[in-house]
C-alpha atoms as a PDB file:
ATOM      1  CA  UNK A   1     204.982 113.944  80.088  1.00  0.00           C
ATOM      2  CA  UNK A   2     204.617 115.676  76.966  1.00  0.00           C
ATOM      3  CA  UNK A   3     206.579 118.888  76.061  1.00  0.00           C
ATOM      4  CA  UNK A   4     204.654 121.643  74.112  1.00  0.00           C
ATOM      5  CA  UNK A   5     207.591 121.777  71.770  1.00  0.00           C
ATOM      6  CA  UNK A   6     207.832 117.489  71.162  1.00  0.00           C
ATOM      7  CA  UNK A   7     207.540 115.904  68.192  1.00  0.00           C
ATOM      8  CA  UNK A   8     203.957 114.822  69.255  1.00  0.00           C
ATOM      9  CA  UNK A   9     202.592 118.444  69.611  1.00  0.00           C
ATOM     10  CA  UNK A  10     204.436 119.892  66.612  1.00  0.00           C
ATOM     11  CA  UNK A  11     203.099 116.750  64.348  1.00  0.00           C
ATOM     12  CA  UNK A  12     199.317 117.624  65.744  1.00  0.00           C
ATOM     13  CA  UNK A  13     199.059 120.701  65.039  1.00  0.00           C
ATOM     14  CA  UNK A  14     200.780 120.617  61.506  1.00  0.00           C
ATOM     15  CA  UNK A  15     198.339 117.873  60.969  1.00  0.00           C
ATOM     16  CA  UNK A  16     195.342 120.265  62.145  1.00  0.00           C
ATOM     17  CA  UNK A  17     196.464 123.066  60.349  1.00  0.00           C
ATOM     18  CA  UNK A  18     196.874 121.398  56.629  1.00  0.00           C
ATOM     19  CA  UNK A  19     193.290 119.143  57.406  1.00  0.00           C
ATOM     20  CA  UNK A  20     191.634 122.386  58.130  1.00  0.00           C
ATOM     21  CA  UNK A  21     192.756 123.572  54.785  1.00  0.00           C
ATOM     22  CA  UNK A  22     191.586 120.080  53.113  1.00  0.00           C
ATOM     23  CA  UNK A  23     188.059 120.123  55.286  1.00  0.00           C
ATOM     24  CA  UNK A  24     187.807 123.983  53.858  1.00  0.00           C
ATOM     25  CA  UNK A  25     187.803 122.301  50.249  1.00  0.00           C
ATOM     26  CA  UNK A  26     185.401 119.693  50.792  1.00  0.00           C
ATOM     27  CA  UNK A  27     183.009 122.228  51.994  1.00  0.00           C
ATOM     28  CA  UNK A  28     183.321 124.169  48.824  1.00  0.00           C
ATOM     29  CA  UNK A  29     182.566 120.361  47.061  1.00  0.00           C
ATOM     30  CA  UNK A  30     179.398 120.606  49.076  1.00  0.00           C
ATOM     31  CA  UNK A  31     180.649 117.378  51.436  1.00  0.00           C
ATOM     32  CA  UNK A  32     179.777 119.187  54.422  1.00  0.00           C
ATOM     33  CA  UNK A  33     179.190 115.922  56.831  1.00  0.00           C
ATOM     34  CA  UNK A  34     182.189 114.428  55.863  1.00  0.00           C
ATOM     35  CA  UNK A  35     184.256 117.328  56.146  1.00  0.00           C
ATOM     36  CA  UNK A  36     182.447 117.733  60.130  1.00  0.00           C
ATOM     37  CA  UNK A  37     183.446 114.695  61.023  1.00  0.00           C
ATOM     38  CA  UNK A  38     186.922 114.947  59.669  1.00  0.00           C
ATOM     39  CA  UNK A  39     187.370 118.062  61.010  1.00  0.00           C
ATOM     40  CA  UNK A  40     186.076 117.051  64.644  1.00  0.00           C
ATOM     41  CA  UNK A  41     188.545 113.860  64.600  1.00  0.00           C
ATOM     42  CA  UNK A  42     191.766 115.469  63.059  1.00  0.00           C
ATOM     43  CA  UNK A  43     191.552 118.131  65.137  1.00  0.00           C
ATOM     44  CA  UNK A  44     190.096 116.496  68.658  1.00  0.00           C
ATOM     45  CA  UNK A  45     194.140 114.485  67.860  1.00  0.00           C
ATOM     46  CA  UNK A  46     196.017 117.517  69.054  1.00  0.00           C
ATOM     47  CA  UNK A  47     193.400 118.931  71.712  1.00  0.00           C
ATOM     48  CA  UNK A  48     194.074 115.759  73.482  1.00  0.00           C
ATOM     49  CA  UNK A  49     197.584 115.761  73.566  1.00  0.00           C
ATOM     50  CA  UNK A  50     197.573 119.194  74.888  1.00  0.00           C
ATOM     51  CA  UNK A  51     195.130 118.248  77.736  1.00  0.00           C
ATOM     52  CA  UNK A  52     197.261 115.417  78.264  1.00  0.00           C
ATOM     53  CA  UNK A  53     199.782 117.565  79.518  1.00  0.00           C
ATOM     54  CA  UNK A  54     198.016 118.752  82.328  1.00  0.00           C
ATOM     55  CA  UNK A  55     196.515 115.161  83.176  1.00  0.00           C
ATOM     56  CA  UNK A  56     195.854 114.592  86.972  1.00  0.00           C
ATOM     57  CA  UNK A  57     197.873 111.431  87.336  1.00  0.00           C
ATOM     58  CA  UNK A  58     199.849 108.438  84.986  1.00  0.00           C
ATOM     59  CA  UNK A  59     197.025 106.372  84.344  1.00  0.00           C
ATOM     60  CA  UNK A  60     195.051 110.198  83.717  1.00  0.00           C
ATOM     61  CA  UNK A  61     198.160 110.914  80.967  1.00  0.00           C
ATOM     62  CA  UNK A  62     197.406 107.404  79.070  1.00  0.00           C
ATOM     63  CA  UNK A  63     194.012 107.524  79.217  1.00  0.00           C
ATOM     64  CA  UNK A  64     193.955 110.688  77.540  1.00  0.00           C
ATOM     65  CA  UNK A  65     196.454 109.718  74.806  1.00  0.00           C
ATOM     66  CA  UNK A  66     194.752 106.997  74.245  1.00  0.00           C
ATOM     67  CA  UNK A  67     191.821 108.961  73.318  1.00  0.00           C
ATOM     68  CA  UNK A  68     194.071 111.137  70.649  1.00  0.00           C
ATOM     69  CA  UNK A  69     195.255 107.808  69.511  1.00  0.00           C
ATOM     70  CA  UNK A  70     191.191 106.952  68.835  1.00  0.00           C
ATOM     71  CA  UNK A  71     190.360 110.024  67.396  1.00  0.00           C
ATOM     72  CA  UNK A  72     193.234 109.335  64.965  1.00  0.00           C
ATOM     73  CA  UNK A  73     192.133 106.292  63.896  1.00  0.00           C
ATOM     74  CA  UNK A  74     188.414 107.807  63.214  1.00  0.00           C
ATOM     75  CA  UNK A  75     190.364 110.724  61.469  1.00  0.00           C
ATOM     76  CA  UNK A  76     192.625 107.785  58.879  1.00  0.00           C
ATOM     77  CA  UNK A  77     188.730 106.149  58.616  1.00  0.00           C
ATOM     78  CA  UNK A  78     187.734 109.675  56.987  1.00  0.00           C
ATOM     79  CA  UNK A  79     190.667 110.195  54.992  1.00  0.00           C
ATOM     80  CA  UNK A  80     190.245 106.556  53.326  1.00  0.00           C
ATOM     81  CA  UNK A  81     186.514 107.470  52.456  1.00  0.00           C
ATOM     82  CA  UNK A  82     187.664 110.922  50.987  1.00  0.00           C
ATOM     83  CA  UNK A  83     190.335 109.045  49.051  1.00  0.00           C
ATOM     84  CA  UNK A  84     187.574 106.255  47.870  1.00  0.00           C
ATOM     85  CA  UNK A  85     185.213 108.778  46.729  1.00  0.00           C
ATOM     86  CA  UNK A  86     188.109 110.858  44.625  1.00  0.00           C
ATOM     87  CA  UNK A  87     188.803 113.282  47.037  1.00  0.00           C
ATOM     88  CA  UNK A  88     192.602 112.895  47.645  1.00  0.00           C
ATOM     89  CA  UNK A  89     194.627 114.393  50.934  1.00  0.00           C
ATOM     90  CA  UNK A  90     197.869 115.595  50.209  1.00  0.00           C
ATOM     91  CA  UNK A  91     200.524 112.941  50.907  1.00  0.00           C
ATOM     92  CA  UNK A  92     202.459 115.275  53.037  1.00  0.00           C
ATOM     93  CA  UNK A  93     198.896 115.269  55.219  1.00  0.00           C
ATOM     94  CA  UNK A  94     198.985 111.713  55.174  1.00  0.00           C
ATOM     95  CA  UNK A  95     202.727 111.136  56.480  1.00  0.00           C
ATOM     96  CA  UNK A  96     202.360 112.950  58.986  1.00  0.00           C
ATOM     97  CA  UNK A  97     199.123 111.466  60.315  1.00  0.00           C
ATOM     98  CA  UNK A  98     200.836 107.705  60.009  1.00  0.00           C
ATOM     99  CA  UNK A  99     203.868 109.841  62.123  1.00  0.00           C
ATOM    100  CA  UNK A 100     201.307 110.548  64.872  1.00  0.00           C
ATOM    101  CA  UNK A 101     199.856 107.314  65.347  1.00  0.00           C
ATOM    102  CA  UNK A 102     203.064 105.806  65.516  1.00  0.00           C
ATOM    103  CA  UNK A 103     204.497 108.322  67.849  1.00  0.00           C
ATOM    104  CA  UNK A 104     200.817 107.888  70.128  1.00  0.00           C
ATOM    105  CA  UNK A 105     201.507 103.819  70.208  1.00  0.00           C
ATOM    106  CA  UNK A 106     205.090 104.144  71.682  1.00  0.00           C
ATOM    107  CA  UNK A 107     203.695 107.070  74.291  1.00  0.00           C
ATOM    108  CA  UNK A 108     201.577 104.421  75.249  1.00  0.00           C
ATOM    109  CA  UNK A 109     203.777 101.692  75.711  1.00  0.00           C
ATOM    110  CA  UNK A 110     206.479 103.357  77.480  1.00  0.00           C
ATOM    111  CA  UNK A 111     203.820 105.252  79.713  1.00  0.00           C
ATOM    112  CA  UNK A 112     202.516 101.855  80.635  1.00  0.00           C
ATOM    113  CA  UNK A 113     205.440 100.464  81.632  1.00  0.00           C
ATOM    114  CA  UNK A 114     206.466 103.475  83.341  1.00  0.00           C
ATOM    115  CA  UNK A 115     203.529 102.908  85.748  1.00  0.00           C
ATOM    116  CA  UNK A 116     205.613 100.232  87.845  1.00  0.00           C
END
């Protein structure tokens, strides 16, 4: 399982904290359904590792990481669009988001073959 003080946790929540910031911005550039649905992806990442933690079996664990690793992928969608329209993410942001996916595939495939 998961530790509160992995890589995976730490990455989520640095994530969440600067896209809050960014989401905060494109509010004040009046993109206010962009920045909701950015803001419900990026941060639904990290709320699903953390209830992974506490999943109610193995195949419970990945299914739940493989929603973060969903939510993710909707959350890189967003960040595209911003970046098409002119509305650029910090790099930083950006790393660390690529990081997370990453780190979500290899849960994954180590959890699944863990299940034999």
């Amino acid at each position: 399982m998961i530790r509160r003080d992995g890589p995976i946790v730490q990455k989520s929540l640095a994530f969440s904290a600067a896209l809050i910031k960014y989401c905060e911005f494109l509010s004040e550039e009046k993109k206010f359904v962009i920045s909701n649905q950015l803001l419900k992806s990026g941060t639904s990442i990290g709320a699903n590792v953390f209830e992974a933690q506490y999943s109610e079996s193995r195949i419970d664990f990945i299914h739940k990481i493989k929603i973060a690793q969903k939510e993710a992928n909707e959350t890189l969608y967003w960040l595209i669009l911003c970046d098409k329209m002119g509305f650029k993410i910090d790099q930083g942001a950006k790393d660390i988001l690529n990081e997370i996916l990453a780190i979500l595939s290899k849960i994954i495939v180590t959890s699944k073959k863990n299940l034999n």
